[in-house]
C-alpha atoms as a PDB file:
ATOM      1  CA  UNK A   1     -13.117  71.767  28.064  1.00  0.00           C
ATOM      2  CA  UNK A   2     -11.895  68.588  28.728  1.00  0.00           C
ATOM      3  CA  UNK A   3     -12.634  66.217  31.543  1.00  0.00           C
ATOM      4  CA  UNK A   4     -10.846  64.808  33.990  1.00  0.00           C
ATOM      5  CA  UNK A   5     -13.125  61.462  33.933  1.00  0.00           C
ATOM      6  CA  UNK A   6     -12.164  61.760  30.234  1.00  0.00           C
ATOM      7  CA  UNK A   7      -9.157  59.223  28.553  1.00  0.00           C
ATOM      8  CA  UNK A   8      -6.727  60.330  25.683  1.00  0.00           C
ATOM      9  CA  UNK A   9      -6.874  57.806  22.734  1.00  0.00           C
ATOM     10  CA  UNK A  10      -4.366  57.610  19.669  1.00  0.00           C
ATOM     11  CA  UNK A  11      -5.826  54.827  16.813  1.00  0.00           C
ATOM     12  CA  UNK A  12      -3.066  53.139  15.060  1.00  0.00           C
ATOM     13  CA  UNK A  13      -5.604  53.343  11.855  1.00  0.00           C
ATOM     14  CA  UNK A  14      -7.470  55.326   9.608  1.00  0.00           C
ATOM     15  CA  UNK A  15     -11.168  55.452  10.501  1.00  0.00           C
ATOM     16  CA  UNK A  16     -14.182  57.313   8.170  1.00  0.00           C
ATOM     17  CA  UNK A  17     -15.764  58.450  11.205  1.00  0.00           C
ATOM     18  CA  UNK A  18     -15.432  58.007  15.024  1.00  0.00           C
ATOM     19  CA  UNK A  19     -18.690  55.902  15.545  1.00  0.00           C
ATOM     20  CA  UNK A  20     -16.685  52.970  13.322  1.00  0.00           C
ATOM     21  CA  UNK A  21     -13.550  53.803  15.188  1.00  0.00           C
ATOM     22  CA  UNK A  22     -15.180  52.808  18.012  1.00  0.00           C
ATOM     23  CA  UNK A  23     -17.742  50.082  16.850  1.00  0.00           C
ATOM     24  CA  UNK A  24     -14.711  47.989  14.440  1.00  0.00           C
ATOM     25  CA  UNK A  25     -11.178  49.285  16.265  1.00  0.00           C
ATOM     26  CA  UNK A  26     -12.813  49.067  20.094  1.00  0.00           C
ATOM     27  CA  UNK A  27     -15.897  46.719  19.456  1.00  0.00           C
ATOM     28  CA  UNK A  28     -18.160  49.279  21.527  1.00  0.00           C
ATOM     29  CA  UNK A  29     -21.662  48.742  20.696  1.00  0.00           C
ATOM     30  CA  UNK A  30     -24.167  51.531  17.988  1.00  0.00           C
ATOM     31  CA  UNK A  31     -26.113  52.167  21.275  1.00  0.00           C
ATOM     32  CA  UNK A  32     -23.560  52.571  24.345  1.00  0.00           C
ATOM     33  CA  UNK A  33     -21.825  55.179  21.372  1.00  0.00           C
ATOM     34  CA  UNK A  34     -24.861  56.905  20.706  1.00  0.00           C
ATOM     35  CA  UNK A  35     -25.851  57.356  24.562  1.00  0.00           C
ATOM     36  CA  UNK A  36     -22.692  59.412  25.497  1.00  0.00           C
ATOM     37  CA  UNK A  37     -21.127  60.920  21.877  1.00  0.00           C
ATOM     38  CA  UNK A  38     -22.927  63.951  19.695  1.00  0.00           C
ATOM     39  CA  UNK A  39     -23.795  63.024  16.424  1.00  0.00           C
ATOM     40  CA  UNK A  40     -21.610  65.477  15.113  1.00  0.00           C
ATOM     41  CA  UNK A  41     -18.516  63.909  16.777  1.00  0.00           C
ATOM     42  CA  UNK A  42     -19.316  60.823  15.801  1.00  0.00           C
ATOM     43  CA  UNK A  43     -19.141  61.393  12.230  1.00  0.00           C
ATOM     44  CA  UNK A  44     -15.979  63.023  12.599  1.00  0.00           C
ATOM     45  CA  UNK A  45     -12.923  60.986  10.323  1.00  0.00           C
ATOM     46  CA  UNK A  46     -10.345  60.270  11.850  1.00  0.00           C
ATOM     47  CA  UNK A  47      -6.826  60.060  11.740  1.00  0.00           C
ATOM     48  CA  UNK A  48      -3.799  57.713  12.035  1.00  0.00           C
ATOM     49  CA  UNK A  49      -1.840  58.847  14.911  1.00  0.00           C
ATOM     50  CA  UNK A  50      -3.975  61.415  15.873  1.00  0.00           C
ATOM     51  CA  UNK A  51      -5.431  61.758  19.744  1.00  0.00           C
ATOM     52  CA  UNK A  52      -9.104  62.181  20.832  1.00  0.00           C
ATOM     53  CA  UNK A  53     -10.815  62.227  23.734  1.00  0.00           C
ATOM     54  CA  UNK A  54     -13.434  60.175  25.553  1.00  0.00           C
ATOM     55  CA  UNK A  55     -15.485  59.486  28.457  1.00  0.00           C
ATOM     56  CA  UNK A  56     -13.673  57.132  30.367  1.00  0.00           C
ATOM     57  CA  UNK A  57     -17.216  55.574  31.344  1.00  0.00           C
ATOM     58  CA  UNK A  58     -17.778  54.387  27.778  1.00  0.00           C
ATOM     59  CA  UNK A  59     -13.716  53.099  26.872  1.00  0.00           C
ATOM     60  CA  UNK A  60     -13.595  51.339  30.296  1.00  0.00           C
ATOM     61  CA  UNK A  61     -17.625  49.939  30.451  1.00  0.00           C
ATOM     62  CA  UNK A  62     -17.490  47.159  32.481  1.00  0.00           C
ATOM     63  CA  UNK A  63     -14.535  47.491  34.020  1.00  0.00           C
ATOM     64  CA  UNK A  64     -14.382  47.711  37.941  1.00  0.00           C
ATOM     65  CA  UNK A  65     -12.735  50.859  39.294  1.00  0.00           C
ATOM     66  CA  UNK A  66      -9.829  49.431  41.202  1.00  0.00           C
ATOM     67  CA  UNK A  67      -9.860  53.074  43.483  1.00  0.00           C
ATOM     68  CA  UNK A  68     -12.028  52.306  46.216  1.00  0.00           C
ATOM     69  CA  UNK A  69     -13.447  55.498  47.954  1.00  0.00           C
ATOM     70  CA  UNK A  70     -14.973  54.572  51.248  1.00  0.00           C
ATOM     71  CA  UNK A  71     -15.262  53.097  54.618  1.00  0.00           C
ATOM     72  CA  UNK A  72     -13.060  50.080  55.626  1.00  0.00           C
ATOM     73  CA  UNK A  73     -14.792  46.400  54.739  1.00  0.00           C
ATOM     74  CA  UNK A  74     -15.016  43.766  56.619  1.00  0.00           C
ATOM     75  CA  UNK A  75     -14.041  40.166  55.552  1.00  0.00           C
ATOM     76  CA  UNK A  76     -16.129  38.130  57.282  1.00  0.00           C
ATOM     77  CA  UNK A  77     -14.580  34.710  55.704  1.00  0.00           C
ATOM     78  CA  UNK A  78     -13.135  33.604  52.482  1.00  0.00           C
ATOM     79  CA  UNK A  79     -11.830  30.145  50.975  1.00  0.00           C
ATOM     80  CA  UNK A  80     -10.941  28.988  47.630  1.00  0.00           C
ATOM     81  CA  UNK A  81     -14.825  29.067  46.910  1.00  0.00           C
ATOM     82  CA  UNK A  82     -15.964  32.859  47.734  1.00  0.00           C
ATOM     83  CA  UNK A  83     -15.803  35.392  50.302  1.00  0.00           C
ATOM     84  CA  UNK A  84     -17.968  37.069  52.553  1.00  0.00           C
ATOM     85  CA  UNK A  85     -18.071  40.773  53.435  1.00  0.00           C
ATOM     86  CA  UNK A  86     -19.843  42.786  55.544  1.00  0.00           C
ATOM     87  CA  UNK A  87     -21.258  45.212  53.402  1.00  0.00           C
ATOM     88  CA  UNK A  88     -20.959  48.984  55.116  1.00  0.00           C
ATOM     89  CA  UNK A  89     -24.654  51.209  54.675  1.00  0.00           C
ATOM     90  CA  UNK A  90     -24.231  53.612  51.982  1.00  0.00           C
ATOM     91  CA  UNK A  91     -22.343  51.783  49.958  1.00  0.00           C
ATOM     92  CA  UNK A  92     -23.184  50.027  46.595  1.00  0.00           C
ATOM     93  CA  UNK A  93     -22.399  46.745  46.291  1.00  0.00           C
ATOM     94  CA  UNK A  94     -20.949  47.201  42.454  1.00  0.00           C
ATOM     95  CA  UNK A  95     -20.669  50.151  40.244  1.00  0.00           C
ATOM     96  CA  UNK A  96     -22.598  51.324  37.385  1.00  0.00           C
ATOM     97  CA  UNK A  97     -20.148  52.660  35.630  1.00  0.00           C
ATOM     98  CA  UNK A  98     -16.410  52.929  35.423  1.00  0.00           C
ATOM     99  CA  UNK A  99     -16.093  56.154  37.696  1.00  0.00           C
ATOM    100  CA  UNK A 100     -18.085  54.418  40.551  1.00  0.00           C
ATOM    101  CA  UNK A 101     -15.642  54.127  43.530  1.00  0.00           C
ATOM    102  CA  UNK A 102     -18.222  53.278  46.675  1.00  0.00           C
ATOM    103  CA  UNK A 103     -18.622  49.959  46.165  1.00  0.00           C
ATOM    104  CA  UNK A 104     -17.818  46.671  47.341  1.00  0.00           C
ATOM    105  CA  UNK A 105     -16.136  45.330  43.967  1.00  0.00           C
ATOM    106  CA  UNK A 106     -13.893  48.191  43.992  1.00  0.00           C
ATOM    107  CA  UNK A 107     -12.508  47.364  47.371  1.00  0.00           C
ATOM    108  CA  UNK A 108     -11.999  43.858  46.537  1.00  0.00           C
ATOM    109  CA  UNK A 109     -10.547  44.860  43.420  1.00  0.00           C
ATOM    110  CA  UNK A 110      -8.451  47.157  45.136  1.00  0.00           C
ATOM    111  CA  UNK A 111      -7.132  44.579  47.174  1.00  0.00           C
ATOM    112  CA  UNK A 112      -6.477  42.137  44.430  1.00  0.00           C
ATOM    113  CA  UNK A 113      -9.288  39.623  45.400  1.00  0.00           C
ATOM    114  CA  UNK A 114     -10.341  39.509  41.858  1.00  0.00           C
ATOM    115  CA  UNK A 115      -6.643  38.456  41.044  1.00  0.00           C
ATOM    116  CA  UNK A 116      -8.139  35.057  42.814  1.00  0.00           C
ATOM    117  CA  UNK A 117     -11.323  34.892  40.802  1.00  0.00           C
ATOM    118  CA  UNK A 118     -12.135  33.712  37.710  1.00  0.00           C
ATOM    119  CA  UNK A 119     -14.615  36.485  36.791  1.00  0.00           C
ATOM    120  CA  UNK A 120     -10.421  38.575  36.430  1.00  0.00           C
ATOM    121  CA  UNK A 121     -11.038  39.274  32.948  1.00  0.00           C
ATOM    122  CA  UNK A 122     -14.744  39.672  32.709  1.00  0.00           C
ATOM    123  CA  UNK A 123     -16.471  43.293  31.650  1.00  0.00           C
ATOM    124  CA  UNK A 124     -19.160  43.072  34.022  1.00  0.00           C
ATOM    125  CA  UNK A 125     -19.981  45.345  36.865  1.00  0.00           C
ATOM    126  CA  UNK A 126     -21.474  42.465  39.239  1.00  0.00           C
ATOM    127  CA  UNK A 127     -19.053  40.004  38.906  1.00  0.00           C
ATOM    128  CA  UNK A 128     -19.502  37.165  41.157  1.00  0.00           C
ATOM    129  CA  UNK A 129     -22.347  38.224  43.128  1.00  0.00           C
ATOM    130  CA  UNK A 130     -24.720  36.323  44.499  1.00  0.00           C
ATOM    131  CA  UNK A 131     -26.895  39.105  45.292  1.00  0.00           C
ATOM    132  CA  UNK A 132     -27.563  42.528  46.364  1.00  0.00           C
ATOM    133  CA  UNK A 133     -28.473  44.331  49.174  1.00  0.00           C
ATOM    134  CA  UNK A 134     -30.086  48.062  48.746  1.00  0.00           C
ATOM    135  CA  UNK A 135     -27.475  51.259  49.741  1.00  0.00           C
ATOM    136  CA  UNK A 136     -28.448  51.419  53.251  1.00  0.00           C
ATOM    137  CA  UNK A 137     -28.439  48.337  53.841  1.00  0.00           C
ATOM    138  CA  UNK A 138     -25.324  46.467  55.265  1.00  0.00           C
ATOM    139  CA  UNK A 139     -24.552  42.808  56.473  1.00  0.00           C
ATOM    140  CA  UNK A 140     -23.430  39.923  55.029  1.00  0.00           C
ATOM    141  CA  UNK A 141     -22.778  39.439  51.170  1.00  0.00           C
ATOM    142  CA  UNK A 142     -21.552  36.908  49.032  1.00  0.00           C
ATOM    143  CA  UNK A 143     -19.467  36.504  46.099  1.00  0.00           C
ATOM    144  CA  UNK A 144     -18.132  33.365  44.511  1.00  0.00           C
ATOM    145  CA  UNK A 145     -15.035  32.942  42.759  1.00  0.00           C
ATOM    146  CA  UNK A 146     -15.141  30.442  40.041  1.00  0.00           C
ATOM    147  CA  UNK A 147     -18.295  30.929  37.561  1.00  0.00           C
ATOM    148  CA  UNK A 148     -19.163  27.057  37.717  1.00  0.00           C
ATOM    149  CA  UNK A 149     -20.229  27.410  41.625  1.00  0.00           C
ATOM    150  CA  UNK A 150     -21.444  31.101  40.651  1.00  0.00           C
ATOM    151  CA  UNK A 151     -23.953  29.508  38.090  1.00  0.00           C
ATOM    152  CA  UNK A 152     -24.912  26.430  40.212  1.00  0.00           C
ATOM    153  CA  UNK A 153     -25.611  28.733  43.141  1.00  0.00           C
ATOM    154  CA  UNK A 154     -27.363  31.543  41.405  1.00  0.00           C
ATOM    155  CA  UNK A 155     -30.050  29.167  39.323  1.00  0.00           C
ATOM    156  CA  UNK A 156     -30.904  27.327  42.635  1.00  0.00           C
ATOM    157  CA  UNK A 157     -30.323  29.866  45.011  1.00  0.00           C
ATOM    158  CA  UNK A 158     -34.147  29.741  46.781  1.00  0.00           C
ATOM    159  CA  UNK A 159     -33.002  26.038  47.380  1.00  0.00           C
ATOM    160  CA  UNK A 160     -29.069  26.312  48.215  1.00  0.00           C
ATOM    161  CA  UNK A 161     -29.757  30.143  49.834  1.00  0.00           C
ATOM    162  CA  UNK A 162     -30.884  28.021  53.675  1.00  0.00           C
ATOM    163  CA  UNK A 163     -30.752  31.207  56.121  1.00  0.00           C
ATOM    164  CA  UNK A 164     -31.544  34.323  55.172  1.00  0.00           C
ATOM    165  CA  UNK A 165     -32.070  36.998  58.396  1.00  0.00           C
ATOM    166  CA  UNK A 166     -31.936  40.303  58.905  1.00  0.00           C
ATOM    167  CA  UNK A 167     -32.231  42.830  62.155  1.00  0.00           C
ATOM    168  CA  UNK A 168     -33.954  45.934  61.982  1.00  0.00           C
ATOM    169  CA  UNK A 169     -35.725  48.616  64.269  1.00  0.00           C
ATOM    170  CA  UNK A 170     -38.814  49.825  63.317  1.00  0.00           C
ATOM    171  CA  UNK A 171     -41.121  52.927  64.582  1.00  0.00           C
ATOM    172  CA  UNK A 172     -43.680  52.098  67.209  1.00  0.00           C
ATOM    173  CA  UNK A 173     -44.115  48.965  69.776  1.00  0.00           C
ATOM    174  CA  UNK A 174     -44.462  45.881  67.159  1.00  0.00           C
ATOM    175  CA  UNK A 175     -46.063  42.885  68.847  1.00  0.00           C
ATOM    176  CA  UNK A 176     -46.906  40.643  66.015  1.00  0.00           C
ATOM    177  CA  UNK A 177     -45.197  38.078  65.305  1.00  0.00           C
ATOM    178  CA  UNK A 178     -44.599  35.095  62.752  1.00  0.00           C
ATOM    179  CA  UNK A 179     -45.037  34.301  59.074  1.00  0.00           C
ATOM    180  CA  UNK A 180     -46.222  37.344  57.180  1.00  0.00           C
ATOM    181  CA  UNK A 181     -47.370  36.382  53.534  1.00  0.00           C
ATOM    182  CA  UNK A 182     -47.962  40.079  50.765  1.00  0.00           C
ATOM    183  CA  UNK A 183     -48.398  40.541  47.019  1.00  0.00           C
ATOM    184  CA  UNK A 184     -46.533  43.331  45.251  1.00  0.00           C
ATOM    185  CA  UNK A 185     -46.194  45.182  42.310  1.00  0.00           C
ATOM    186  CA  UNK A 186     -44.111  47.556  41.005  1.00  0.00           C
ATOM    187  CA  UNK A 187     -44.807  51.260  41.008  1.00  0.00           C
ATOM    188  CA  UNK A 188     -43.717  54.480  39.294  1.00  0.00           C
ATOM    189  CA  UNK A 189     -40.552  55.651  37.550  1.00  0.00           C
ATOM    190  CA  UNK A 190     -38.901  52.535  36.454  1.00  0.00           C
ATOM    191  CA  UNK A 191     -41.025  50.516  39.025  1.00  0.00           C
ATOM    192  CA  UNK A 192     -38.409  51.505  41.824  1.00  0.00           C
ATOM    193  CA  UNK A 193     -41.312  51.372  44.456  1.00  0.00           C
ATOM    194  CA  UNK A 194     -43.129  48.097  45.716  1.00  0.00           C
ATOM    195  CA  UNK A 195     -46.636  48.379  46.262  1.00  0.00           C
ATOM    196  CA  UNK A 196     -47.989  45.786  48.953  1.00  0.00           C
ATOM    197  CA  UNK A 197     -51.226  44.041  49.176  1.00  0.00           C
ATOM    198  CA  UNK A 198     -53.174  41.424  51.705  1.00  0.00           C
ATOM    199  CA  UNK A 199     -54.467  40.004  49.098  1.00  0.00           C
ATOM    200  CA  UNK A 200     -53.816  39.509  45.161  1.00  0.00           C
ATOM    201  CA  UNK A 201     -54.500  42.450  42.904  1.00  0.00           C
ATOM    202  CA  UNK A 202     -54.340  43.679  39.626  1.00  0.00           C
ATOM    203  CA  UNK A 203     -51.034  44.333  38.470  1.00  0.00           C
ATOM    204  CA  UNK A 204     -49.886  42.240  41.354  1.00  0.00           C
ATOM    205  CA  UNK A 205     -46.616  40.266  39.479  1.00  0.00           C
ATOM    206  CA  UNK A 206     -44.254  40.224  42.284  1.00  0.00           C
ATOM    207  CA  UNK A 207     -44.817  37.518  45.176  1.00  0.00           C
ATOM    208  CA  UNK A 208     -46.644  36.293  46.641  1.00  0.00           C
ATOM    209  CA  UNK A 209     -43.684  37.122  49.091  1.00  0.00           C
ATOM    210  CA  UNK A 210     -43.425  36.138  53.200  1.00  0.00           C
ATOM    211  CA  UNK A 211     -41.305  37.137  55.916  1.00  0.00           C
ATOM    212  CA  UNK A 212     -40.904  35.763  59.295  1.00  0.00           C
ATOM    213  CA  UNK A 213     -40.700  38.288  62.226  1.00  0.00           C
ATOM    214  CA  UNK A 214     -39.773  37.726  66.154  1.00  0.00           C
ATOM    215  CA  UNK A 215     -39.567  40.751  68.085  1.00  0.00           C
ATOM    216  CA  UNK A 216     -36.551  41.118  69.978  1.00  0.00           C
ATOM    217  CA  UNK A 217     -36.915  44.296  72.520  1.00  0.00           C
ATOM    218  CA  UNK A 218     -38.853  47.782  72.605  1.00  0.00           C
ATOM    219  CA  UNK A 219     -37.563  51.132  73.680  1.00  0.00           C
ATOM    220  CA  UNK A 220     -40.222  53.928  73.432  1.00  0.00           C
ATOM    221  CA  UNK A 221     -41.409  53.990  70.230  1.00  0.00           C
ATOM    222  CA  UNK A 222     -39.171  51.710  68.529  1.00  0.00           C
ATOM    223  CA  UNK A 223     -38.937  48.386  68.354  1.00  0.00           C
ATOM    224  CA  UNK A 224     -35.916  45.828  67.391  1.00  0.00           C
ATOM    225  CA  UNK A 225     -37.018  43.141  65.687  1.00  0.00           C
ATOM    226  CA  UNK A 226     -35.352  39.662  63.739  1.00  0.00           C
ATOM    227  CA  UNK A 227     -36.327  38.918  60.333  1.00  0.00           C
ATOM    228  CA  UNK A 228     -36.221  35.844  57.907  1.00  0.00           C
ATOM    229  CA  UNK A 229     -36.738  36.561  54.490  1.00  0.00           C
ATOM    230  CA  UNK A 230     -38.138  33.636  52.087  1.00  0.00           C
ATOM    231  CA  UNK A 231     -37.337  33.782  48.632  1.00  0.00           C
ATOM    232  CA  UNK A 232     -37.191  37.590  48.710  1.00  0.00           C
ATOM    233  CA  UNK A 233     -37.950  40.944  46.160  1.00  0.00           C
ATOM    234  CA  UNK A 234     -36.619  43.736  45.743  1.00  0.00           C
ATOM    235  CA  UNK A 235     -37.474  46.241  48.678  1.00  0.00           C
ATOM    236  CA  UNK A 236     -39.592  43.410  50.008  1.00  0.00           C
ATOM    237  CA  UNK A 237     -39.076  43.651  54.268  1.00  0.00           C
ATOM    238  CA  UNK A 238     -38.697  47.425  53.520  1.00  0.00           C
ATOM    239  CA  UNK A 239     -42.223  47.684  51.614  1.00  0.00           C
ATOM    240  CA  UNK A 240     -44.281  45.286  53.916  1.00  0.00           C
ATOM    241  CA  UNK A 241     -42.924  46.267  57.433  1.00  0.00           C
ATOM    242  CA  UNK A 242     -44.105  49.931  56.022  1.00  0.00           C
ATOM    243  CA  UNK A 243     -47.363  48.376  54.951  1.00  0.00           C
ATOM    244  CA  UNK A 244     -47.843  46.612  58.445  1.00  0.00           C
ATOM    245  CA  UNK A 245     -47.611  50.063  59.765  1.00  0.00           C
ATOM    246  CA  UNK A 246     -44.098  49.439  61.280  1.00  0.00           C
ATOM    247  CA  UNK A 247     -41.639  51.467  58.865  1.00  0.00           C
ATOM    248  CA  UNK A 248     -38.259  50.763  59.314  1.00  0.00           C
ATOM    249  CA  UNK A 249     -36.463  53.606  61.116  1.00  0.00           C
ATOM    250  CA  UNK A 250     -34.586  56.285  58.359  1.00  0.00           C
ATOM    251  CA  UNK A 251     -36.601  54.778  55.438  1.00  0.00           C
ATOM    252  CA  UNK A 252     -38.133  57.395  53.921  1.00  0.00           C
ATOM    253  CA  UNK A 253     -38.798  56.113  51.140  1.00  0.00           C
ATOM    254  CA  UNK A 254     -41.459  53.793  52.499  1.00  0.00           C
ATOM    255  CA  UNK A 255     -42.779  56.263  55.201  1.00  0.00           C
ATOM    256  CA  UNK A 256     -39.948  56.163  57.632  1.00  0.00           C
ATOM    257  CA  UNK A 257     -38.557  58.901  59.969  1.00  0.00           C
ATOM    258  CA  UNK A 258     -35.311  60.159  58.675  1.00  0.00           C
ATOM    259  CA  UNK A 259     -32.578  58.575  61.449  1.00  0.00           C
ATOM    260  CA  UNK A 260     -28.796  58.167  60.765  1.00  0.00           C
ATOM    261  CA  UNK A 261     -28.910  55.700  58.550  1.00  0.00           C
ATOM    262  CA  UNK A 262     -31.557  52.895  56.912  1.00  0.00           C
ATOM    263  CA  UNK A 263     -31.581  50.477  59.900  1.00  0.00           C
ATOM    264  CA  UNK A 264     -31.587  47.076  58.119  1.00  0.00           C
ATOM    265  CA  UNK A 265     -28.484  44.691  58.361  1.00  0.00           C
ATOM    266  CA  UNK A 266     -27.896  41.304  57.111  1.00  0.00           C
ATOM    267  CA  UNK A 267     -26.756  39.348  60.251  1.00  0.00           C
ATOM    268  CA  UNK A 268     -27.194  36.040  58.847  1.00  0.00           C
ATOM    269  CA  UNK A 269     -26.836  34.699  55.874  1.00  0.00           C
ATOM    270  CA  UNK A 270     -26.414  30.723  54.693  1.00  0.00           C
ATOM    271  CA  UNK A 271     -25.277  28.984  51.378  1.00  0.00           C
ATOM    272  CA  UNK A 272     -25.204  25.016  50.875  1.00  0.00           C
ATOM    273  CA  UNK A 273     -22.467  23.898  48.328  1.00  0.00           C
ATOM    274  CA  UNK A 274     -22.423  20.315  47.514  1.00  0.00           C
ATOM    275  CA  UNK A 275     -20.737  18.888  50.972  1.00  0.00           C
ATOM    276  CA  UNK A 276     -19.860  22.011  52.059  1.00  0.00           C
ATOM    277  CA  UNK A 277     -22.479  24.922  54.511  1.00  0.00           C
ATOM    278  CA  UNK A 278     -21.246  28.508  54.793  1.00  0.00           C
ATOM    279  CA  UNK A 279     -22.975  30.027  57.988  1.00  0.00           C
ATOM    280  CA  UNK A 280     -21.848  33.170  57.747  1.00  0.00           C
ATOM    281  CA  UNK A 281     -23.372  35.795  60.613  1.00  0.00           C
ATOM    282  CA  UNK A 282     -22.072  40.268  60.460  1.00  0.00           C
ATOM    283  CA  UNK A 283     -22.162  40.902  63.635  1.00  0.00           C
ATOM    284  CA  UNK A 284     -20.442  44.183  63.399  1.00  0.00           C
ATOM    285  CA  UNK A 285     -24.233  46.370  63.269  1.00  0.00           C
ATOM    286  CA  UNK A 286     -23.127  50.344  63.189  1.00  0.00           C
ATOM    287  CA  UNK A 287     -25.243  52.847  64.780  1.00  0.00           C
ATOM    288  CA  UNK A 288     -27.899  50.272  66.073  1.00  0.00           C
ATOM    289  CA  UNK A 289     -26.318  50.410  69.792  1.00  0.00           C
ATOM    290  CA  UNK A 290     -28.060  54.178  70.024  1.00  0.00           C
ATOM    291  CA  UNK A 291     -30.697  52.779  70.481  1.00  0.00           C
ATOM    292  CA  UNK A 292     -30.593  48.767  71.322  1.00  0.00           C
ATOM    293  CA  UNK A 293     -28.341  46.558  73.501  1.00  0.00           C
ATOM    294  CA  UNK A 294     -27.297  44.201  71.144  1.00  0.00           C
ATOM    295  CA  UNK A 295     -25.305  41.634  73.695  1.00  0.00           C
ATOM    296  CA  UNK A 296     -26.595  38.385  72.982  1.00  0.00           C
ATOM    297  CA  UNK A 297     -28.525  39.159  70.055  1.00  0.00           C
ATOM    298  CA  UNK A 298     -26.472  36.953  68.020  1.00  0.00           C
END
């Protein structure tokens, strides 16, 4: 039975089989084909005029949905340069595929900011991003519009990248303070954990990494705390405020208690561009007010 994430295709050719339909009439590559067609389809002839089906994720691969499905996003400040956004928690900030619609590209996309970018007519599902932040994260998040400034800022972006801080609240009464230097490694399926060390150890080819923490206010057992992130990992103020026995609050996936959402957000965040600083600061923090009085935090 057909699908409804499926799309109806008619070739104006003659084609031995569907795999060089595809590969010479749509120039989709041997292995994207292979991953989502049955062999037996694929050698299939086919014929002038005729329609056939296919997952919409391989025709359009690449392509940003422009059907947003999600929250309202902030736009925290844009120019002819980039734009800033406050990036909602549980939201991606691009698709993997076509069919992805909870993402920050398809809202701007949906709203025609790509219309201002030169990265328009590009098949690629991060266009203009200068990085990422994980699902439940939110806060600030940059994306440039012209690729010249994309590729200047992205190849020197520990230099150019001149504030990087985050708030969080974390389980018990933190007290330390400072720089906080780790080593990590990657760990299991597809490395998607970060192990953390003191010290350097085998395996140990992420980092070293450091983090600067002030602490900010208690209440009970949790504690709100400021963080500035140096050159930064994947998972890296997740993974070592769990390894300094301070979890951060609904991350479960590093030991934390579940909570209403992963309370990490992106307050802060600034970019150097030739003459030109963007200090850009998301101080829209949902769900942190249950439990912190954020006046004058920022």
């Amino acid at each position: 039975m057909p699908s409804s994430l499926d799309i109806e295709l008619c070739f104006l050719n003659d084609f031995d089989s569907v795999e060089s339909a595809l590969k010479t009439g749509l120039g989709i590559s041997k292995t994207r084909i292979k991953k989502q067609l049955s062999k037996d389809f694929l050698n299939l002839s086919v014929d002038k005029g005729k329609s056939y089906r296919f997952p919409i994720d391989l025709i359009n691969h690449g392509i940003i949905n422009p059907n947003y499905q999600g929250p309202e996003i902030e736009i925290l400040f844009e120019d002819e340069n980039l734009i800033a956004l406050n990036k909602p928690h549980n939201i991606h900030c691009h698709p993997l595929t076509y069919s992805e619609k909870n993402n920050c590209l398809s809202y701007l996309r949906e709203n025609s900011f790509f219309k201002k970018s030169e990265f328009c007519h590009d098949r690629n599902l991060d266009s203009g991003l200068l990085y990422r932040l994980d699902l439940g994260t939110s806060g600030v998040l940059f994306l440039v519009k012209n690729k010249k400034d994309y590729e200047a800022i992205r190849q020197n972006f520990s230099t150019l990248a001149k504030a990087k801080k985050y708030l969080a609240i974390v389980e018990g009464k933190l007290e330390q303070e400072g720089e906080f230097k780790h080593f990590f490694k990657a760990h299991g399926e597809k490395g998607k954990k970060i192990i953390v060390s003191d010290t350097p150890f085998e395996g140990a080819s992420l980092g070293p990494g450091k983090i600067k923490i002030k602490v900010l206010s208690h209440n009970k057992d949790l504690s709100l705390v400021s963080i500035e992130l140096g050159a930064g990992i994947r998972h890296q103020i997740r993974a070592q405020l769990s390894h300094m026995g301070h979890p951060i609050l609904g991350d479960t996936f590093y030991g934390g208690k579940k909570g209403d959402r992963l309370f990490l957000h992106a307050y802060k965040y600034q970019i150097n561009l030739e003459d030109k600083v963007y200090e850009i600061m998301a101080r829209n923090t949902p769900l942190f007010g249950q439990f912190f009085n954020l006046d004058g935090i920022f």
